[in-house]
C-alpha atoms as a PDB file:
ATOM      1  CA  UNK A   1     -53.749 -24.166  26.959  1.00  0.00           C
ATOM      2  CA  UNK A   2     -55.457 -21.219  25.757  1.00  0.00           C
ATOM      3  CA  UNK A   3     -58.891 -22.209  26.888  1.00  0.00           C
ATOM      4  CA  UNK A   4     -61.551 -23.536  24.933  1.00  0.00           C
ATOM      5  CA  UNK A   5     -63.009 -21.173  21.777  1.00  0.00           C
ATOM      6  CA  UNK A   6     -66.719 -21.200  20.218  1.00  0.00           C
ATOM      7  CA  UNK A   7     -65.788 -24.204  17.907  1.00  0.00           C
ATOM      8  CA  UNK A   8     -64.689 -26.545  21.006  1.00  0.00           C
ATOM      9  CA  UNK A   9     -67.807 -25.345  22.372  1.00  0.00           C
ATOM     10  CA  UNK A  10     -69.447 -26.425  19.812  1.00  0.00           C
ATOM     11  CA  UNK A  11     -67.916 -29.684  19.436  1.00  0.00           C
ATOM     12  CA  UNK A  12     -68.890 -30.524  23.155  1.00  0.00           C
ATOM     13  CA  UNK A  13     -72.057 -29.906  22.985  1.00  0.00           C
ATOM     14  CA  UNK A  14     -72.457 -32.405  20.322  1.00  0.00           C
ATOM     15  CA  UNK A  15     -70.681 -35.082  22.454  1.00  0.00           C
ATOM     16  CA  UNK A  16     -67.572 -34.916  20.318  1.00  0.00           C
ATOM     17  CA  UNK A  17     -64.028 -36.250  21.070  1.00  0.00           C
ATOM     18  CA  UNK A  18     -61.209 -33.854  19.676  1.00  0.00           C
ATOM     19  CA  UNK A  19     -58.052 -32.617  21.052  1.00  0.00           C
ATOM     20  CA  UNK A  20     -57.020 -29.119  21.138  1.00  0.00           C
ATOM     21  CA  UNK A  21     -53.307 -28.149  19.536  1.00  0.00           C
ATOM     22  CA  UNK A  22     -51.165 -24.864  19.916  1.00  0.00           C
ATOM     23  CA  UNK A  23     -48.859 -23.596  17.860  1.00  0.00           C
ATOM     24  CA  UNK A  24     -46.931 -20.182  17.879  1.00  0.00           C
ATOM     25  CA  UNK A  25     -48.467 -17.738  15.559  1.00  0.00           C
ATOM     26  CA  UNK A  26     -45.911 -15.844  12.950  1.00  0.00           C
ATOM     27  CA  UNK A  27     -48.435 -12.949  12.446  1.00  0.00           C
ATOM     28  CA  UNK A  28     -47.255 -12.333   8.466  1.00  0.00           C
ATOM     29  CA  UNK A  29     -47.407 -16.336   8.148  1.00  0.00           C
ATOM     30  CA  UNK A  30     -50.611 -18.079   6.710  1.00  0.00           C
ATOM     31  CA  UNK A  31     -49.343 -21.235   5.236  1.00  0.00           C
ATOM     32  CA  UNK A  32     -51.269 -24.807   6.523  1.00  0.00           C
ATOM     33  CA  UNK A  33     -47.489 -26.249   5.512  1.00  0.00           C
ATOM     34  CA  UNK A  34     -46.602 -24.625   8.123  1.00  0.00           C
ATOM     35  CA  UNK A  35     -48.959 -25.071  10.950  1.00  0.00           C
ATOM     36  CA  UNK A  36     -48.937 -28.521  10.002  1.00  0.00           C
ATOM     37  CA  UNK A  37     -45.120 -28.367  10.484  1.00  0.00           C
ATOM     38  CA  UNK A  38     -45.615 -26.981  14.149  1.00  0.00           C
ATOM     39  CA  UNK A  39     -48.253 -29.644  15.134  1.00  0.00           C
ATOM     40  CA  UNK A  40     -46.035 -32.588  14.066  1.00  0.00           C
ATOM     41  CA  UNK A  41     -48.864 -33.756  11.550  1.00  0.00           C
ATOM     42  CA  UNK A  42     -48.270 -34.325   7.662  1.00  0.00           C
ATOM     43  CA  UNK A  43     -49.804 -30.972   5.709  1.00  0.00           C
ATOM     44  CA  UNK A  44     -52.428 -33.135   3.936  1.00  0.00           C
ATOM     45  CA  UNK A  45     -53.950 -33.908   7.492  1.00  0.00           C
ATOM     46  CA  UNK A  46     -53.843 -30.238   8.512  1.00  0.00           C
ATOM     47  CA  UNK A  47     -57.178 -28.530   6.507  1.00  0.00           C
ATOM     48  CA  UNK A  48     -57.799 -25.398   5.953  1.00  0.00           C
ATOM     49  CA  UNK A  49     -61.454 -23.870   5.285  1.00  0.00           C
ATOM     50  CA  UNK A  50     -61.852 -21.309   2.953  1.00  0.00           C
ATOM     51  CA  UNK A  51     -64.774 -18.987   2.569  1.00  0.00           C
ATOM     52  CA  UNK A  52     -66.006 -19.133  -0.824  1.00  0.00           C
ATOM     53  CA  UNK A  53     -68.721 -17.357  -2.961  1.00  0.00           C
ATOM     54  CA  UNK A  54     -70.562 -18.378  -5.612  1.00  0.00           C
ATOM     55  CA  UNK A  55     -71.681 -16.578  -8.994  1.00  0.00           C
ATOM     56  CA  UNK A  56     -75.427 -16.655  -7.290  1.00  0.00           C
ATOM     57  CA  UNK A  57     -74.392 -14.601  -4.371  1.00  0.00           C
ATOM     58  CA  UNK A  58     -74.133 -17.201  -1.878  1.00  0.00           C
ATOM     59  CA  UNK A  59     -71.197 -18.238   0.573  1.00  0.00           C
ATOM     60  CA  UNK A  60     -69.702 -21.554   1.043  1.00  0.00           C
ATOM     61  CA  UNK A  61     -66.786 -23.079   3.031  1.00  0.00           C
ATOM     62  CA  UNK A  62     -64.426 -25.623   1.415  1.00  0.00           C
ATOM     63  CA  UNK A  63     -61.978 -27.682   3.370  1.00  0.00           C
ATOM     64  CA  UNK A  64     -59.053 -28.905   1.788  1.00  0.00           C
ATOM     65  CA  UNK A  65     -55.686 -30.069   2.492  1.00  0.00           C
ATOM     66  CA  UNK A  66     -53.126 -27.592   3.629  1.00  0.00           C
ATOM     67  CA  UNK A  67     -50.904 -29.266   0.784  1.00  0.00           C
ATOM     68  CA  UNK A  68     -53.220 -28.766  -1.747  1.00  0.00           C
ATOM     69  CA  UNK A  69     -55.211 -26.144  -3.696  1.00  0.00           C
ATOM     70  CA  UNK A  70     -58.868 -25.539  -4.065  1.00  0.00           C
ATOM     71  CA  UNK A  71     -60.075 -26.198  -7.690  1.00  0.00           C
ATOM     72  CA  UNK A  72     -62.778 -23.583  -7.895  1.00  0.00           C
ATOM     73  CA  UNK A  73     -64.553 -25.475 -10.731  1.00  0.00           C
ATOM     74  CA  UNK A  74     -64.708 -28.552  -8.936  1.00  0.00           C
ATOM     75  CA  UNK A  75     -66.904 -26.258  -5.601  1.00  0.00           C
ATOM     76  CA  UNK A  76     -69.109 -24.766  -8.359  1.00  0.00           C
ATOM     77  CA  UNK A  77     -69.688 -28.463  -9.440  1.00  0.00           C
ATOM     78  CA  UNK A  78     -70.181 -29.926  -6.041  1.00  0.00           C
ATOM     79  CA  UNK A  79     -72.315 -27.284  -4.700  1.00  0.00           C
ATOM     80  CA  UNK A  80     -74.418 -26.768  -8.049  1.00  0.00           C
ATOM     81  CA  UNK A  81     -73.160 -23.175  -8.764  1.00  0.00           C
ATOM     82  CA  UNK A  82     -71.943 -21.753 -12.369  1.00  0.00           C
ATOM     83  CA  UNK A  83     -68.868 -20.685 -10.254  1.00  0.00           C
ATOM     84  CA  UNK A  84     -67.249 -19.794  -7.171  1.00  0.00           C
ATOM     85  CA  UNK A  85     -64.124 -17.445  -6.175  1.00  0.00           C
ATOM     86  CA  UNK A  86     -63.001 -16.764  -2.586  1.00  0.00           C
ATOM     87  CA  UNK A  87     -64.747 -14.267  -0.579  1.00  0.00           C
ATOM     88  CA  UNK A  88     -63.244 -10.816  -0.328  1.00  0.00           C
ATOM     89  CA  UNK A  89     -61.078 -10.830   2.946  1.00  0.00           C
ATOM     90  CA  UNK A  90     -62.965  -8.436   4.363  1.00  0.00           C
ATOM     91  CA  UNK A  91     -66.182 -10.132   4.313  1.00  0.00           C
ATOM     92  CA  UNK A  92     -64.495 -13.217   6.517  1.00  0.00           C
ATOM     93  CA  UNK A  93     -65.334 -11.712   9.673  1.00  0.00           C
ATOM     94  CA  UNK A  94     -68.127 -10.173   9.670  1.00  0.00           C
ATOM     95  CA  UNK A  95     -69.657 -13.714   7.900  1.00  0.00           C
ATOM     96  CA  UNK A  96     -67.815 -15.791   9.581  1.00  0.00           C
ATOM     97  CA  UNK A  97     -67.058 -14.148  13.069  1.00  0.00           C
ATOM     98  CA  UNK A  98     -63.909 -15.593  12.483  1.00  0.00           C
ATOM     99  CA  UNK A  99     -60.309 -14.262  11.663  1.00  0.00           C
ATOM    100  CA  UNK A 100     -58.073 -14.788   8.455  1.00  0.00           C
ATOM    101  CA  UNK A 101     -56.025 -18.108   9.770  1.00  0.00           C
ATOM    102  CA  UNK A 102     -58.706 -19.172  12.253  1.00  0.00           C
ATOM    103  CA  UNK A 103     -61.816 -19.775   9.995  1.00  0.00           C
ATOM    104  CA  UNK A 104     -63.338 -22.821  11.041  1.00  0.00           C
ATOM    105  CA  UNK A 105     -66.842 -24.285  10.423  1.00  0.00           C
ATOM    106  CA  UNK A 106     -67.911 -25.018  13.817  1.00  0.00           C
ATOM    107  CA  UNK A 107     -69.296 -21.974  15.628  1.00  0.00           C
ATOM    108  CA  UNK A 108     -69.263 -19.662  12.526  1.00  0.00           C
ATOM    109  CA  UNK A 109     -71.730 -17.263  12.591  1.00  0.00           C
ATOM    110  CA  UNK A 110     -73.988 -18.689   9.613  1.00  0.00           C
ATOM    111  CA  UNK A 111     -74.118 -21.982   8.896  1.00  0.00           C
ATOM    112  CA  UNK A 112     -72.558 -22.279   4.988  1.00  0.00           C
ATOM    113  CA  UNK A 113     -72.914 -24.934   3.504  1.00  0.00           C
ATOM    114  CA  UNK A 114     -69.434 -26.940   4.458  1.00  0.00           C
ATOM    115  CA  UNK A 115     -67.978 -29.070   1.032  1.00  0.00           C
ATOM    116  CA  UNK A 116     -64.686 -31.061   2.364  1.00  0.00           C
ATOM    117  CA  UNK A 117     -62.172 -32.758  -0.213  1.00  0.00           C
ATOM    118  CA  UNK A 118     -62.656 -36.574  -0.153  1.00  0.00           C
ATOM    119  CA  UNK A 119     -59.149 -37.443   0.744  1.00  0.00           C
ATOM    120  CA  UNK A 120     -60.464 -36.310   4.532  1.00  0.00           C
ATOM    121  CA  UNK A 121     -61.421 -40.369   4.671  1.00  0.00           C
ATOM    122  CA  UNK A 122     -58.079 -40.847   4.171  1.00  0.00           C
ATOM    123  CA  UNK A 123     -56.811 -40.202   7.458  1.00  0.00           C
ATOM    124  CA  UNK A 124     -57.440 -41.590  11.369  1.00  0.00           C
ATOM    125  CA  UNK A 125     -56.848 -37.958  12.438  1.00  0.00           C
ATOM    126  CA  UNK A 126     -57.609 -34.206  10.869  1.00  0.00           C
ATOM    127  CA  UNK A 127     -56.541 -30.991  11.832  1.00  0.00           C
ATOM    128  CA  UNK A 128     -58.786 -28.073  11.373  1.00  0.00           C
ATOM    129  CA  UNK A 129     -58.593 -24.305  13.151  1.00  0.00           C
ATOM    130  CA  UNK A 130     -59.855 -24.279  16.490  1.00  0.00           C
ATOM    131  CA  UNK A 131     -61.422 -20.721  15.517  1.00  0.00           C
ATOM    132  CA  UNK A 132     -58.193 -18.727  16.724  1.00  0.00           C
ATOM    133  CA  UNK A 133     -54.635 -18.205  14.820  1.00  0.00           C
ATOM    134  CA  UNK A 134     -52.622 -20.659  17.129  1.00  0.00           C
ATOM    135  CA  UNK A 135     -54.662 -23.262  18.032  1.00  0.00           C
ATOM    136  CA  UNK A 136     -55.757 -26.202  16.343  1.00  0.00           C
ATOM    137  CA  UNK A 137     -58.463 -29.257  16.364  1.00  0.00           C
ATOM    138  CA  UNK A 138     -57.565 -32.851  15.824  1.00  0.00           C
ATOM    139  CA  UNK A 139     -60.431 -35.133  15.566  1.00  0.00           C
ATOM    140  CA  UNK A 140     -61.896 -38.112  13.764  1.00  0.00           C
ATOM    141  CA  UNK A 141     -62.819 -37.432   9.639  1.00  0.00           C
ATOM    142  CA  UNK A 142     -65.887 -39.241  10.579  1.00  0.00           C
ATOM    143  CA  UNK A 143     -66.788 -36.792  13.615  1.00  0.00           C
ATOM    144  CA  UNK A 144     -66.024 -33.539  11.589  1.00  0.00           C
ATOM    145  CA  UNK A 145     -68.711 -34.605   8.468  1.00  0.00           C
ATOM    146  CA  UNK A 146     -71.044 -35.373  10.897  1.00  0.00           C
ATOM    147  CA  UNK A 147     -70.389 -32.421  13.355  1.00  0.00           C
ATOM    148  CA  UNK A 148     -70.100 -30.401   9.956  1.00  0.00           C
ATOM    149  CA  UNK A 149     -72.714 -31.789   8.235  1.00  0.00           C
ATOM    150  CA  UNK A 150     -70.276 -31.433   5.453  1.00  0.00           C
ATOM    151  CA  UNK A 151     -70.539 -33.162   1.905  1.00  0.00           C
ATOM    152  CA  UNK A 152     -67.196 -34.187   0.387  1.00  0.00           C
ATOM    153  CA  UNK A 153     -66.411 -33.965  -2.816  1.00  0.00           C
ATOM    154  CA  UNK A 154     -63.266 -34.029  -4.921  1.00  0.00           C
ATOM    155  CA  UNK A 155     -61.942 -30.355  -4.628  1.00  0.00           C
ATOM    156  CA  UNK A 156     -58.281 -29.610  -5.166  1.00  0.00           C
ATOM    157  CA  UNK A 157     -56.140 -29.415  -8.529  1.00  0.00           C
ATOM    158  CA  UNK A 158     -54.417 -32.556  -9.717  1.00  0.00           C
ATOM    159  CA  UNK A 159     -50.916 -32.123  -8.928  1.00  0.00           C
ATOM    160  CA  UNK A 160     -48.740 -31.274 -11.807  1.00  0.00           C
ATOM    161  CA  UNK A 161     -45.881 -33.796 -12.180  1.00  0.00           C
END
């Protein structure tokens, strides 16, 4: 065990039950599949969190399935914005305090507005970064909206059959 990072630290101090998960890092290798792969869980359990901007300047983190992909029209809509793109990957550290691959919500260094896809209340258990490329959180859907204080909202592209 690695020790505990910001986000766990976070988590405790709001009384939360999560477990902490590590995984070997493959430092050219960003794919949820495949963290999800190295945890044992399914990919659309494993989320990833994505640091978004919006056409007025602001910044916003969606969460969605490591299986799926964020529809950007579908943020703008849920957070009332004409659109949204991904932040430039230089501005995810400094906003964040976070690392490409270890973005998580809890701990950031601003509190963004957090918009999760709504197939989170599909599942017992999530996975989320633990704020560090190798380790991950599991905990409750329930406990990471309310530790989030996250609004969820449908947010990835319809699968093409």
């Amino acid at each position: 065990m690695k020790g505990k990072t910001n986000a766990a630290r976070h988590l405790d101090s709001l009384g939360i039950t999560y477990e902490l998960r590590d995984y070997a890092v493959d430092p050219e290798e960003f794919s949820a599949i495949l963290v999800a792969e190295k945890i044992g869980l399914p990919p659309e359990q494993v989320f990833k969190t994505l640091l978004c901007a919006t056409s007025e300047r602001e910044h916003v983190f969606a969460v969605v399935p490591g299986s799926d992909e964020l529809d950007f029209k579908k943020l703008a809509r849920a957070c009332g914005a004409r659109k949204t793109e991904m932040a430039s990957l230089k501005e995810v550290e400094p906003l964040t305090g976070y690392v490409r691959g270890g973005v998580t919500v809890f701990g950031a260094r601003k509190p963004f507005p957090v918009y999760v896809d709504e197939t989170i209340e599909l599942f017992d258990l999530i996975s989320v970064s633990a704020g560090t490329r190798g380790t991950q959180l599991l905990l409750s859907p329930a406990d990471y909206l309310r530790a989030a204080s996250a609004t969820v909202a449908a947010l990835t592209k319809e699968a093409h059959s």
